[in-house]
N, C-alpha and C. Protein backbone atom coordinates (compact mmCIF):
# COMPACT_ATOMS: atom_id res chain seq x y z
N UNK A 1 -59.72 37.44 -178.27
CA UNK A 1 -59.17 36.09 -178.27
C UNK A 1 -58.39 35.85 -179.57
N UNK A 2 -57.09 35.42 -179.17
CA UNK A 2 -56.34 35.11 -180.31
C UNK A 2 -56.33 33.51 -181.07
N UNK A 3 -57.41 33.44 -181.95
CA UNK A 3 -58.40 31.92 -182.74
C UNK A 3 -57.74 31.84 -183.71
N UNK A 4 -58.14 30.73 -184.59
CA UNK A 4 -58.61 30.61 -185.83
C UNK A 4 -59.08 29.12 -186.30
N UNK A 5 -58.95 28.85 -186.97
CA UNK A 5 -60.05 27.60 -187.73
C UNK A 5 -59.45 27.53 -188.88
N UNK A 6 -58.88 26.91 -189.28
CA UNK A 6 -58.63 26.92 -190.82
C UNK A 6 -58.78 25.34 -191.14
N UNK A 7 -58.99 24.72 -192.69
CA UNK A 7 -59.43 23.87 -193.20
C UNK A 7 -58.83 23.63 -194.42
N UNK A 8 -58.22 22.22 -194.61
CA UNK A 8 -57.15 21.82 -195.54
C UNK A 8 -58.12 20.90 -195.86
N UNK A 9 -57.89 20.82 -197.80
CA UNK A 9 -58.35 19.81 -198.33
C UNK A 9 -57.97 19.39 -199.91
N UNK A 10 -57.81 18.21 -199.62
CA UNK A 10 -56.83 17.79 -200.86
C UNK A 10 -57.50 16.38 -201.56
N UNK A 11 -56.70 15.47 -202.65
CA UNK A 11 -57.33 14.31 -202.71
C UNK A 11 -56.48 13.74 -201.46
N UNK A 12 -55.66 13.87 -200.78
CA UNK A 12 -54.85 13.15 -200.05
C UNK A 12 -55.57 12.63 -198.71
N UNK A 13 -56.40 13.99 -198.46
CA UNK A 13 -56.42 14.52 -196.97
C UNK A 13 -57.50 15.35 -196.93
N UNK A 14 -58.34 15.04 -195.53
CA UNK A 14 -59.09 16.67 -195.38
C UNK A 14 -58.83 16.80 -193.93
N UNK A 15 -58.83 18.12 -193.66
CA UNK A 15 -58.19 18.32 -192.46
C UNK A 15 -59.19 20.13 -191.89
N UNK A 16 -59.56 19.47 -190.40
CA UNK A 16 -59.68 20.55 -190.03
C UNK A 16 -59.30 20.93 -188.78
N UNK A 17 -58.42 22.13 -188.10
CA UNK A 17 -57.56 22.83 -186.81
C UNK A 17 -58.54 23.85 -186.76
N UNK A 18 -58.29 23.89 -185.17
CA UNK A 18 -58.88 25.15 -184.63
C UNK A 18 -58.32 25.46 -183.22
N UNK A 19 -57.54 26.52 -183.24
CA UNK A 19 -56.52 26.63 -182.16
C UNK A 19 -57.27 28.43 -181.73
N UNK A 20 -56.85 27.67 -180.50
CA UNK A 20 -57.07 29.14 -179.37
C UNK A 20 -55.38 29.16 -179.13
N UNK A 21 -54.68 30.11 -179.03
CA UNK A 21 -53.65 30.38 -178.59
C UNK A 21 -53.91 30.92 -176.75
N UNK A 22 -54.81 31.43 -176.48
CA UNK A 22 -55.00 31.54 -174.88
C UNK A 22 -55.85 31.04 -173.91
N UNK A 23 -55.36 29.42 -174.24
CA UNK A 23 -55.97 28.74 -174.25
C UNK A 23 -55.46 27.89 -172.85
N UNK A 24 -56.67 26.99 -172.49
CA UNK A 24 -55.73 26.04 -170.91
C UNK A 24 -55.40 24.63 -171.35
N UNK A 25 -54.87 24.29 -172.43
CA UNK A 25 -54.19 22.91 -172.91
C UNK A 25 -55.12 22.44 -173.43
N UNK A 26 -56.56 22.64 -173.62
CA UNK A 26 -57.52 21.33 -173.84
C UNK A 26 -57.38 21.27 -175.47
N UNK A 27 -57.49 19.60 -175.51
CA UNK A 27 -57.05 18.71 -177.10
C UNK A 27 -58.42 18.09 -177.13
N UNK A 28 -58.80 18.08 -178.29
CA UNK A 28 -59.87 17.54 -178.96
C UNK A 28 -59.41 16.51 -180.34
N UNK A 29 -58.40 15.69 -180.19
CA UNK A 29 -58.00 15.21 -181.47
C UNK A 29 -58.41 13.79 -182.29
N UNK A 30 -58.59 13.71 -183.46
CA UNK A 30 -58.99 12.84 -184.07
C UNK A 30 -58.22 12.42 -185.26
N UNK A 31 -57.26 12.28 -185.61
CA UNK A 31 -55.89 12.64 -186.90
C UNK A 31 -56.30 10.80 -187.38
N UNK A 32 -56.77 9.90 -186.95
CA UNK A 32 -56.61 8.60 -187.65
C UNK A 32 -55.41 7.92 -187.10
N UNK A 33 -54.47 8.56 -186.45
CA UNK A 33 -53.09 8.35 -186.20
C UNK A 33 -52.93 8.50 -184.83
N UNK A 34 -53.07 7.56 -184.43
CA UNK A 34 -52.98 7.80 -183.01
C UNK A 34 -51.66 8.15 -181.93
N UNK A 35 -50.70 8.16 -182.87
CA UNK A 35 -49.30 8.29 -181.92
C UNK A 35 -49.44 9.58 -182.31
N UNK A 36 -50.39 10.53 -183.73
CA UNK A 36 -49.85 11.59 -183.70
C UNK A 36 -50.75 12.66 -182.53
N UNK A 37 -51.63 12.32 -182.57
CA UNK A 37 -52.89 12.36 -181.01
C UNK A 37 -52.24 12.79 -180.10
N UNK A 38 -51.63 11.28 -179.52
CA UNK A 38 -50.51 11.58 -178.43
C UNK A 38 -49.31 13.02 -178.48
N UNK A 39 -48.81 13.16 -179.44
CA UNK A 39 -48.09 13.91 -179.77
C UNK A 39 -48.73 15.47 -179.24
N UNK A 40 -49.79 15.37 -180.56
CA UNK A 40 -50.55 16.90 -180.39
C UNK A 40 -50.80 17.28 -178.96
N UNK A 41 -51.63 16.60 -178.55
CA UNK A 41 -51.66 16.69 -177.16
C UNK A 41 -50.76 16.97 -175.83
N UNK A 42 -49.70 16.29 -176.43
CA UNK A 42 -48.46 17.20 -175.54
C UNK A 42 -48.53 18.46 -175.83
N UNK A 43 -48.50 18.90 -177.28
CA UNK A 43 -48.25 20.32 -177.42
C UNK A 43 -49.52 21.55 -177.22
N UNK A 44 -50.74 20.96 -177.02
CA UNK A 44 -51.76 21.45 -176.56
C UNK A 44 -51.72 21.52 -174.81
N UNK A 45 -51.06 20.71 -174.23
CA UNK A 45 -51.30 20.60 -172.72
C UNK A 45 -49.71 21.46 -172.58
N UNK A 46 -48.73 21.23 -172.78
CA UNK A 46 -47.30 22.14 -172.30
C UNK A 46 -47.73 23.36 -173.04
N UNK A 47 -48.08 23.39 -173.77
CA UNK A 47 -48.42 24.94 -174.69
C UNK A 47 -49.34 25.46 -174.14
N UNK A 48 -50.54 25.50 -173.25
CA UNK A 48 -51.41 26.20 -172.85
C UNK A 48 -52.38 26.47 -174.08
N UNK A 49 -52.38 25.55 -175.33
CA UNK A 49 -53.28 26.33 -176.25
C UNK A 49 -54.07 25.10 -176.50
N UNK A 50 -55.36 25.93 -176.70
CA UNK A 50 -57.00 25.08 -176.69
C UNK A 50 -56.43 24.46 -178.12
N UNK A 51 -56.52 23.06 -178.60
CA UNK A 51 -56.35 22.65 -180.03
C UNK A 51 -57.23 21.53 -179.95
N UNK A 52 -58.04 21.78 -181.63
CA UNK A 52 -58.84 20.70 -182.22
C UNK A 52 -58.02 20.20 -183.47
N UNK A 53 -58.08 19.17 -183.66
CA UNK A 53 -57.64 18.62 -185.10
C UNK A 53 -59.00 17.41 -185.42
N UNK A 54 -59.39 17.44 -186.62
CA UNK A 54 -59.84 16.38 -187.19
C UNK A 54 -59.00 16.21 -188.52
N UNK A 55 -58.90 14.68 -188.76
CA UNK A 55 -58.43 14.69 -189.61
C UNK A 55 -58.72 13.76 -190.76
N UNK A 56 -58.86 13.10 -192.03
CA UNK A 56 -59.49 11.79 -192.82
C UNK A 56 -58.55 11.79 -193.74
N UNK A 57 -57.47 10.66 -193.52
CA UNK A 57 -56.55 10.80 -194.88
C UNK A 57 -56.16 9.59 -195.36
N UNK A 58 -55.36 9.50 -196.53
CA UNK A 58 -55.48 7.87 -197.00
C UNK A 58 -54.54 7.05 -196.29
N UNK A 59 -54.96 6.86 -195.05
CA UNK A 59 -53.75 5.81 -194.40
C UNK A 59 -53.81 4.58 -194.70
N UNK A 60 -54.87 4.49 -195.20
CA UNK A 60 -54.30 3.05 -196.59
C UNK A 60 -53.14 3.00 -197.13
N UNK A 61 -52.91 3.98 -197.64
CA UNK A 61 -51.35 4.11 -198.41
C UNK A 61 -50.48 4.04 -197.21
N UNK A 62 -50.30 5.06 -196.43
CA UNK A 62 -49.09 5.36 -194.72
C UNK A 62 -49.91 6.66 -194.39
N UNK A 63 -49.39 6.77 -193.35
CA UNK A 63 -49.54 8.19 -192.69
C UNK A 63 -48.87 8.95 -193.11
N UNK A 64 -48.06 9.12 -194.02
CA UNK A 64 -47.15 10.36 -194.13
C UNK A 64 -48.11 11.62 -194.81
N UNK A 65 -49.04 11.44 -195.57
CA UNK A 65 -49.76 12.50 -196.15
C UNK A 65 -50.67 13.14 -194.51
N UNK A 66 -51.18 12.33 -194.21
CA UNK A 66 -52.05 12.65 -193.10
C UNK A 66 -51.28 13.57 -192.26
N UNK A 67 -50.05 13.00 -191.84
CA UNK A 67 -49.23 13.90 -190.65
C UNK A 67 -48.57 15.10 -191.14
N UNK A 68 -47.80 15.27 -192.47
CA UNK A 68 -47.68 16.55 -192.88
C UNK A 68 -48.76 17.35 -192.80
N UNK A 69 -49.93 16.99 -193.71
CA UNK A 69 -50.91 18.37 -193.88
C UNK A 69 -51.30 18.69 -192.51
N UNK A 70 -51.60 17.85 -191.26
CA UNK A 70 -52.05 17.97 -189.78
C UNK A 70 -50.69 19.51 -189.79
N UNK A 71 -49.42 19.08 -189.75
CA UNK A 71 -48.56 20.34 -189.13
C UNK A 71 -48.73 21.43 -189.92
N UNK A 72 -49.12 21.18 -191.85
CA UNK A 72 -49.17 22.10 -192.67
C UNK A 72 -50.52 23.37 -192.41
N UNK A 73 -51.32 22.37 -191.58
CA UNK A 73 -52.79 23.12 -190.98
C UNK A 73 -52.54 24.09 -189.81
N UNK A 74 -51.74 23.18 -188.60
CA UNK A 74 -51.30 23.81 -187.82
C UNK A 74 -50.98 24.94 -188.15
N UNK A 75 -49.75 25.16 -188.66
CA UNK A 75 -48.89 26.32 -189.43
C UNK A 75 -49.35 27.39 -189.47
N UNK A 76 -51.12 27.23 -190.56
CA UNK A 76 -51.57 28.05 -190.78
C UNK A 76 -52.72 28.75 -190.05
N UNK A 77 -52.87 27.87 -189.13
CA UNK A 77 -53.81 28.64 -187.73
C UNK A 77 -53.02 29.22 -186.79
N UNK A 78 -51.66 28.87 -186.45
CA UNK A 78 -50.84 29.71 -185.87
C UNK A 78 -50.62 31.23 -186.41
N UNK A 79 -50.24 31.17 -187.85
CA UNK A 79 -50.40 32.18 -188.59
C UNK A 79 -51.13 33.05 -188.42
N UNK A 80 -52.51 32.44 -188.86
CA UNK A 80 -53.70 33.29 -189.02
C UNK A 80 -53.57 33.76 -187.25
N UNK A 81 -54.09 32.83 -186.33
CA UNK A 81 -54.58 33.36 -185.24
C UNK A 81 -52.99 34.37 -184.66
N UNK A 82 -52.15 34.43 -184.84
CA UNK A 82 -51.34 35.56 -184.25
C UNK A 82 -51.53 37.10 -184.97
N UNK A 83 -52.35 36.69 -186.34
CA UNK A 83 -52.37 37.87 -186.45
C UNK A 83 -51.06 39.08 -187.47
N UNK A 84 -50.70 40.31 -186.65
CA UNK A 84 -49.80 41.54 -186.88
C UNK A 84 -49.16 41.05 -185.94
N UNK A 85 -48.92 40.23 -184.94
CA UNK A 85 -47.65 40.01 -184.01
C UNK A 85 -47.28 40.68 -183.37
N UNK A 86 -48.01 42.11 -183.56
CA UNK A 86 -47.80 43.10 -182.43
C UNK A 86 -48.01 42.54 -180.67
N UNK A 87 -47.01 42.88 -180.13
CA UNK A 87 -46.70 42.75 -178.94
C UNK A 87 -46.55 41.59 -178.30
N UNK A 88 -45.80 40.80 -178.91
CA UNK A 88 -45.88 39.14 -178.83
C UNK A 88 -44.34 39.38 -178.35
N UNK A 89 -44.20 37.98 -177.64
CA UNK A 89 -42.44 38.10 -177.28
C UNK A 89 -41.35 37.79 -178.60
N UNK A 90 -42.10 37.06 -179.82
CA UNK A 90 -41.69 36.25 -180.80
C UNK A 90 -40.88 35.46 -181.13
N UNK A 91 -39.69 35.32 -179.63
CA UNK A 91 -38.97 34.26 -179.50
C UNK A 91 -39.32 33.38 -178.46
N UNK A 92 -38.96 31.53 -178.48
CA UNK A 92 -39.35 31.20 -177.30
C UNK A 92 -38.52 29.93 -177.41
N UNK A 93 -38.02 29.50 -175.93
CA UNK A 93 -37.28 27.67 -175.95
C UNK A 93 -38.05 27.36 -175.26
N UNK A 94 -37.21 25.82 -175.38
CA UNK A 94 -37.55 24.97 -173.78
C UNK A 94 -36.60 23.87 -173.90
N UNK A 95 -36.10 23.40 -173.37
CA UNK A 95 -35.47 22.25 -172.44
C UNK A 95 -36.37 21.20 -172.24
N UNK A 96 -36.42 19.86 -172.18
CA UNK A 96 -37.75 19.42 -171.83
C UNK A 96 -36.90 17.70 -171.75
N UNK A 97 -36.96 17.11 -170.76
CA UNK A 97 -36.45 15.71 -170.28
C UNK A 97 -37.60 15.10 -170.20
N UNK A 98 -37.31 13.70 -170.71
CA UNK A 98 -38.23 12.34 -170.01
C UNK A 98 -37.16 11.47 -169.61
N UNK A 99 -37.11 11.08 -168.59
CA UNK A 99 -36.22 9.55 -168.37
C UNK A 99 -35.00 10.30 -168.97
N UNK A 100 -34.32 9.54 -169.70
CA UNK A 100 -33.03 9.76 -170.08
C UNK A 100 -32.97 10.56 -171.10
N UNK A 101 -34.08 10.99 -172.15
CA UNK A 101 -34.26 11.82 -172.98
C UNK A 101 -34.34 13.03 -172.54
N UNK A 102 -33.49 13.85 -173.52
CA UNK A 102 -33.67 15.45 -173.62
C UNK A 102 -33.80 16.27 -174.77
N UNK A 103 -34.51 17.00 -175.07
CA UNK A 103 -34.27 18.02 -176.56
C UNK A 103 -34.66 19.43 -175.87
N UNK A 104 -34.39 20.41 -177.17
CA UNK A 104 -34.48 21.59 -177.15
C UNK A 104 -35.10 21.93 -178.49
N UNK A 105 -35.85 23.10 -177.91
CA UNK A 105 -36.94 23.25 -179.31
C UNK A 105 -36.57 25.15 -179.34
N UNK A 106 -36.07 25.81 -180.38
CA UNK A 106 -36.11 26.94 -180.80
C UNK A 106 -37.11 27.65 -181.08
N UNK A 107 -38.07 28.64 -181.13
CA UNK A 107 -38.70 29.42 -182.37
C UNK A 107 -38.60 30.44 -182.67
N UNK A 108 -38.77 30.80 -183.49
CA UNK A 108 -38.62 32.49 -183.82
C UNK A 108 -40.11 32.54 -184.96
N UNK A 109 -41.09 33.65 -184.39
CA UNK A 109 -42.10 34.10 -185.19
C UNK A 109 -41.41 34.87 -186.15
N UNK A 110 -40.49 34.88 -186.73
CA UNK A 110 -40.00 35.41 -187.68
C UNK A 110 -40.36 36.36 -189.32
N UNK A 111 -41.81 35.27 -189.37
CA UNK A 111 -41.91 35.56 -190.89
C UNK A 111 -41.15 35.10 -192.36
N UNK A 112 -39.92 34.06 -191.48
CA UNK A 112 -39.35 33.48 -192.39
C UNK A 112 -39.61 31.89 -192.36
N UNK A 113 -39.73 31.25 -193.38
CA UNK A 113 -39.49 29.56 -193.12
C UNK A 113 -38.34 29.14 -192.70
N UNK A 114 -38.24 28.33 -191.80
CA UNK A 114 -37.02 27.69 -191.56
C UNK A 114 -36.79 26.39 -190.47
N UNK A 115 -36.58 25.62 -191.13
CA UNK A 115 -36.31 24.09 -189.92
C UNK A 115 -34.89 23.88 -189.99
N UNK A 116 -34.41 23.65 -188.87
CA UNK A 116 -33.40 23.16 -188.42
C UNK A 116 -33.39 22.19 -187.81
N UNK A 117 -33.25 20.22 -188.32
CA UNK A 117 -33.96 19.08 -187.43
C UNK A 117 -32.99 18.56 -187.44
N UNK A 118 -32.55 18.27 -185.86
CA UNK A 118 -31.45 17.35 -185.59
C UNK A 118 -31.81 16.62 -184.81
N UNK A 119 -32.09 15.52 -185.58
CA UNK A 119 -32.84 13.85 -184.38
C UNK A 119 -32.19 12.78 -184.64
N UNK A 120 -31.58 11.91 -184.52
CA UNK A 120 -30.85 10.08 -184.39
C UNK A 120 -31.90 9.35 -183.58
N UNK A 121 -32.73 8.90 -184.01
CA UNK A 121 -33.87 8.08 -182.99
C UNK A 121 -33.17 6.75 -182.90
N UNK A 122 -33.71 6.21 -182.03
CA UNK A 122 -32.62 4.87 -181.41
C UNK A 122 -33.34 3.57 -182.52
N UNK A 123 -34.67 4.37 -182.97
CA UNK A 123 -35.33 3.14 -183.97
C UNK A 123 -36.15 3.90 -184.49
N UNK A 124 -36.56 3.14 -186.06
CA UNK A 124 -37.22 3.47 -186.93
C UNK A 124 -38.20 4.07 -187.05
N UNK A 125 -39.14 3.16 -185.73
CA UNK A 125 -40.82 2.82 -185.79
C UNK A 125 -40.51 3.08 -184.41
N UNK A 126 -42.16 3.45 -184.18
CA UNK A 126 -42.88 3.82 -182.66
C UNK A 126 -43.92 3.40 -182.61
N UNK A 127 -44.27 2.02 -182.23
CA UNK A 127 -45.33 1.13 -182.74
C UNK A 127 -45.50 0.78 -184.15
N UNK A 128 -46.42 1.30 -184.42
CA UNK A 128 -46.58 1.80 -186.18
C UNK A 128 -46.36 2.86 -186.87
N UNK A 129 -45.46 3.68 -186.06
CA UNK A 129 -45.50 5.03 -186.45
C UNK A 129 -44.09 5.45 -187.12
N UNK A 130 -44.12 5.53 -188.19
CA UNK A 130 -43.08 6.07 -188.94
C UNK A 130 -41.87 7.19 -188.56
N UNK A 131 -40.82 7.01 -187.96
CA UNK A 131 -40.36 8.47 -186.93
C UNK A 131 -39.87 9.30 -187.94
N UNK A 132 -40.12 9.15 -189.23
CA UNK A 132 -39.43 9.79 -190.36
C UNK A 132 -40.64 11.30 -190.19
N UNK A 133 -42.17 10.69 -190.25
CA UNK A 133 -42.70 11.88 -190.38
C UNK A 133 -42.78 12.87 -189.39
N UNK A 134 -42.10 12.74 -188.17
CA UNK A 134 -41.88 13.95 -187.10
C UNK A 134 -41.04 15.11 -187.62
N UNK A 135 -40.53 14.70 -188.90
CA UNK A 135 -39.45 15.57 -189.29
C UNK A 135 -40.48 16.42 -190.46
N UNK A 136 -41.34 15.61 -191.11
CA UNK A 136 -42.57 16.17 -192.08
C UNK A 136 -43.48 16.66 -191.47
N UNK A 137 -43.92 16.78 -190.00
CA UNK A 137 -44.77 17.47 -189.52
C UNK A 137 -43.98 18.83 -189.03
N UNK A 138 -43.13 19.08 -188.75
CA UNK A 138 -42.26 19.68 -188.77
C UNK A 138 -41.54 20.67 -189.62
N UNK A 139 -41.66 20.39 -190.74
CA UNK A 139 -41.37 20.84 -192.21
C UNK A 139 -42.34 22.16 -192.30
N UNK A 140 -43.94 21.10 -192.45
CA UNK A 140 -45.06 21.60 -192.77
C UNK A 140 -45.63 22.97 -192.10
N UNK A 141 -45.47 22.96 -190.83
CA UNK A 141 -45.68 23.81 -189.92
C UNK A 141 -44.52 24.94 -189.84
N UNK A 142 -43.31 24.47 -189.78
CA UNK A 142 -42.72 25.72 -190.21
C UNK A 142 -43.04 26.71 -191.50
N UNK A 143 -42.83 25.96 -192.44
CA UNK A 143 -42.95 26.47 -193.97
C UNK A 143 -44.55 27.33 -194.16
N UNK A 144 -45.37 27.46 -193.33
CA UNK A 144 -46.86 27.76 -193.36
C UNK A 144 -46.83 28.37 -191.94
N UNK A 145 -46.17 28.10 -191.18
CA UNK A 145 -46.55 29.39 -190.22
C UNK A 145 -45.71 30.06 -189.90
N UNK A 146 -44.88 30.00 -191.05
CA UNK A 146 -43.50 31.19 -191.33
C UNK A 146 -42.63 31.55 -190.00
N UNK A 147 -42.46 29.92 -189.18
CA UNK A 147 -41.62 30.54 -188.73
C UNK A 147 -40.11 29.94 -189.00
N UNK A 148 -38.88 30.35 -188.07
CA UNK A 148 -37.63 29.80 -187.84
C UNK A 148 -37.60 28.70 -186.25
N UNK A 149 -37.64 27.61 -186.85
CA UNK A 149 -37.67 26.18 -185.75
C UNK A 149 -36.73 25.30 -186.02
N UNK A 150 -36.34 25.42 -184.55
CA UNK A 150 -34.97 24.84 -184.67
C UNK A 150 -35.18 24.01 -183.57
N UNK A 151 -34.88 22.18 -183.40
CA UNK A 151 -35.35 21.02 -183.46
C UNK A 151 -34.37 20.06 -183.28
N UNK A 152 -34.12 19.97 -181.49
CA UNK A 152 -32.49 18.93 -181.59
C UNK A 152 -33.05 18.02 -180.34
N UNK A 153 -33.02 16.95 -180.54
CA UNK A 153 -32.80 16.06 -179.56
C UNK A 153 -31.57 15.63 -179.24
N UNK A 154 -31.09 16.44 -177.65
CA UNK A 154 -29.69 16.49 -177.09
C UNK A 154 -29.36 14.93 -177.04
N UNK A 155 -30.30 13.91 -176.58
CA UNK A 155 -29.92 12.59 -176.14
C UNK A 155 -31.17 12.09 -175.51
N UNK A 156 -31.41 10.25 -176.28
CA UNK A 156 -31.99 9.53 -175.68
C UNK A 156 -31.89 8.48 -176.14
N UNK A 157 -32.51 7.27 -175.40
CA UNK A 157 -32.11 5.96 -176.16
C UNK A 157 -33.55 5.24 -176.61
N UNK A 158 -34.78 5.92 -176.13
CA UNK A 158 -35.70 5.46 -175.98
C UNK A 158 -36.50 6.37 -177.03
N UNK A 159 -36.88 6.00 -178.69
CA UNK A 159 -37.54 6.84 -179.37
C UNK A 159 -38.79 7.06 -178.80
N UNK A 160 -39.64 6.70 -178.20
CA UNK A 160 -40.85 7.01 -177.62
C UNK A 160 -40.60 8.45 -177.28
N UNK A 161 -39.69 8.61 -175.71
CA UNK A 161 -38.97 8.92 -175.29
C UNK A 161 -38.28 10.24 -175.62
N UNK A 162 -37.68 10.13 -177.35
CA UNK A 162 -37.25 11.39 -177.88
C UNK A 162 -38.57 12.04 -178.41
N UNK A 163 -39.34 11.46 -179.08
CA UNK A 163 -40.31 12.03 -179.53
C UNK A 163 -41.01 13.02 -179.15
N UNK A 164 -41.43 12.68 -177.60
CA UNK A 164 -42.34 12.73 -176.63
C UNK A 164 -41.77 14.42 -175.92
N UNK A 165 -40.47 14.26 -175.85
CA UNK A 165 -39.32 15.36 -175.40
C UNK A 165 -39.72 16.31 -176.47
N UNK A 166 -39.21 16.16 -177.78
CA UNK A 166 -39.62 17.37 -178.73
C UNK A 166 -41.06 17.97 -179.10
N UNK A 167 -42.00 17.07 -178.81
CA UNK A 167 -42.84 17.89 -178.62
C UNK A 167 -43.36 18.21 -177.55
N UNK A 168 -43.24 18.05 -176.20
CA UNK A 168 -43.74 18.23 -175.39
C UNK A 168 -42.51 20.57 -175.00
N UNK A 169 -41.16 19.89 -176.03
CA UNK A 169 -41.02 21.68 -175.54
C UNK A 169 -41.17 22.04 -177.14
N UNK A 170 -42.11 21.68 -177.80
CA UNK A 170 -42.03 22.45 -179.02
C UNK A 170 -43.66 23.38 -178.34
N UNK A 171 -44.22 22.57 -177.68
CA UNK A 171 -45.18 23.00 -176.93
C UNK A 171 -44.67 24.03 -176.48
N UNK A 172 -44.08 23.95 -175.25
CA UNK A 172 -43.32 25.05 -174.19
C UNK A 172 -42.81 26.56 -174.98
N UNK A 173 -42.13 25.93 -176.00
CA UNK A 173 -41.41 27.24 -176.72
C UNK A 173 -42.49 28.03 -177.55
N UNK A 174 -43.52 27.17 -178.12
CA UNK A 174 -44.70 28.22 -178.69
C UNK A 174 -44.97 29.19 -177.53
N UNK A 175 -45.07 28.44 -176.35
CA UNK A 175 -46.15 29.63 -175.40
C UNK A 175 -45.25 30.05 -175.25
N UNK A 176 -44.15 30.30 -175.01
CA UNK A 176 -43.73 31.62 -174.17
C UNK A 176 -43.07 32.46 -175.64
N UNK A 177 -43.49 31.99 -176.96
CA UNK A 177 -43.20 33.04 -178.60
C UNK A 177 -44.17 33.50 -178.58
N UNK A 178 -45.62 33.14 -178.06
CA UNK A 178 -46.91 33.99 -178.48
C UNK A 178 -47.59 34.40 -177.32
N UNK A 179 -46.77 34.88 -176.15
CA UNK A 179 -46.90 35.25 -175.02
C UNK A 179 -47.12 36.47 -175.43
N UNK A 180 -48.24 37.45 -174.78
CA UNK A 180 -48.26 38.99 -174.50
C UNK A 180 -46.82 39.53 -173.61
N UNK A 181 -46.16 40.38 -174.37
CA UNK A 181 -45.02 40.76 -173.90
C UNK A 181 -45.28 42.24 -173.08
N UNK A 182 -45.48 42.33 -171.91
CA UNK A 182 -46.10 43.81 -171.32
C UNK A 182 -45.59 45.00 -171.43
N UNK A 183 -44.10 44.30 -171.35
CA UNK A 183 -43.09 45.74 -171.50
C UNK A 183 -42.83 46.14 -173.30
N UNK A 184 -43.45 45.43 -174.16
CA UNK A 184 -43.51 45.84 -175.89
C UNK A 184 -44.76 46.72 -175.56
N UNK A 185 -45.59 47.00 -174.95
CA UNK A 185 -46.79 48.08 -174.91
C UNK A 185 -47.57 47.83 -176.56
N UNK A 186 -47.41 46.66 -176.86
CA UNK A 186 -47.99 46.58 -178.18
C UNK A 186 -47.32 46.94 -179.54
N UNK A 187 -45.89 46.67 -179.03
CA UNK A 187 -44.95 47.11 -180.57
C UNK A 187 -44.40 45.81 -180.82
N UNK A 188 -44.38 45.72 -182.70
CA UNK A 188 -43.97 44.96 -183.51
C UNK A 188 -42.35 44.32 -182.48
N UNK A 189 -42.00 43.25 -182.45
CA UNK A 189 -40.94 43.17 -182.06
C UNK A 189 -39.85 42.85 -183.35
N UNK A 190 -39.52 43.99 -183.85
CA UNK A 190 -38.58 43.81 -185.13
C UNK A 190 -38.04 44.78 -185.53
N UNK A 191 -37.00 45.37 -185.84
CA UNK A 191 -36.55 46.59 -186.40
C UNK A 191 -36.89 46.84 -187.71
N UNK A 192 -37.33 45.78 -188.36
CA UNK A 192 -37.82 45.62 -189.68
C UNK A 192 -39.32 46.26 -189.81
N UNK A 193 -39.97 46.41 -188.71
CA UNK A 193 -41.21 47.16 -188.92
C UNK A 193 -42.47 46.50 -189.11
N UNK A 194 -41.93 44.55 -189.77
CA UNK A 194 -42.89 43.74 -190.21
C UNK A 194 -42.10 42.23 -189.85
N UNK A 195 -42.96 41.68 -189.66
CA UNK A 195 -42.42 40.05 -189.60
C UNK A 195 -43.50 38.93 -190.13
């Protein structure tokens, strides 16, 4: 089974993930933040991967500390639980519509950091939810689970709406990057030898 568990802790934040990558969608989440709940949970149910998050952070101040380290955790259980990457497909999209909303989500298990975020949300806020930090959860998780994510919402008018779109195929595009690839027979997919 491809797991891991890892555990972030700061004065900011304590944070603990535990992701099955072959997994049947089930979310166990607790982040304090409830739009980010919603969120995760898309990407646990379109992704096929078992995910826990707990999380305790000073949302006295905002959520922005809370929701980075949540993706910065992520990151690093993706990391950990893939492992040598041997025989993984290591690229993956998706396409993904609600209503009038559409985005497209890139990845590449690469081994390199890299975000590429192209979002215009039609508004600021999503209830109480800051749409600035979708771009900091985002950050975090690339930069720590080394990969290349690339992050466009084609069109929508409804930020719920866009939100909901990018992660629901940021979901999609993990599973089919950390898919068992049958015809790699268990080889690195890289000419580089390492990723």
């Amino acid at each position: 089974m491809r797991e891991a568990k890892v555990s972030r802790d700061t004065l900011e934040t304590r944070i603990s993930v535990k992701l099955n990558l072959d997994g049947a969608g089930n979310a166990k989440l607790a982040t304090g933040v409830p739009f980010l709940d919603h969120m995760l949970d898309q990407v646990a149910r379109h992704g096929l991967l078992d995910l826990e998050v707990s999380a305790k952070g000073d949302l006295h101040i905002d959520a922005h500390h809370t929701v980075e380290d949540v993706g910065i955790a992520l990151g690093q259980a993706l990391a950990k639980a893939l492992g040598d990457k041997k025989g993984v497909r290591r690229y993956g999209h998706a396409y993904v519509p609600l209503d009038e909303a559409l985005s497209r989500v890139v990845v590449d298990l690469s081994g390199r950091p890299g975000l590429e975020y192209n979002v215009k949300y039609s508004r600021a806020r999503i209830g109480e939810f800051d749409v600035d930090l979708i771009h900091e959860f985002f950050q975090g998780f690339a930069n720590h689970a080394l990969v290349t994510l690339h992050v466009d919402n084609l069109r929508g008018d409804n930020a719920h709406h866009q939100a909901e779109t990018l992660f629901k195929a940021f979901g999609r595009a993990l599973r089919m990057a950390v898919e068992p690839d049958p015809r790699a027979k268990g080889a690195l997919p890289s000419t580089k030898g390492r990723l």
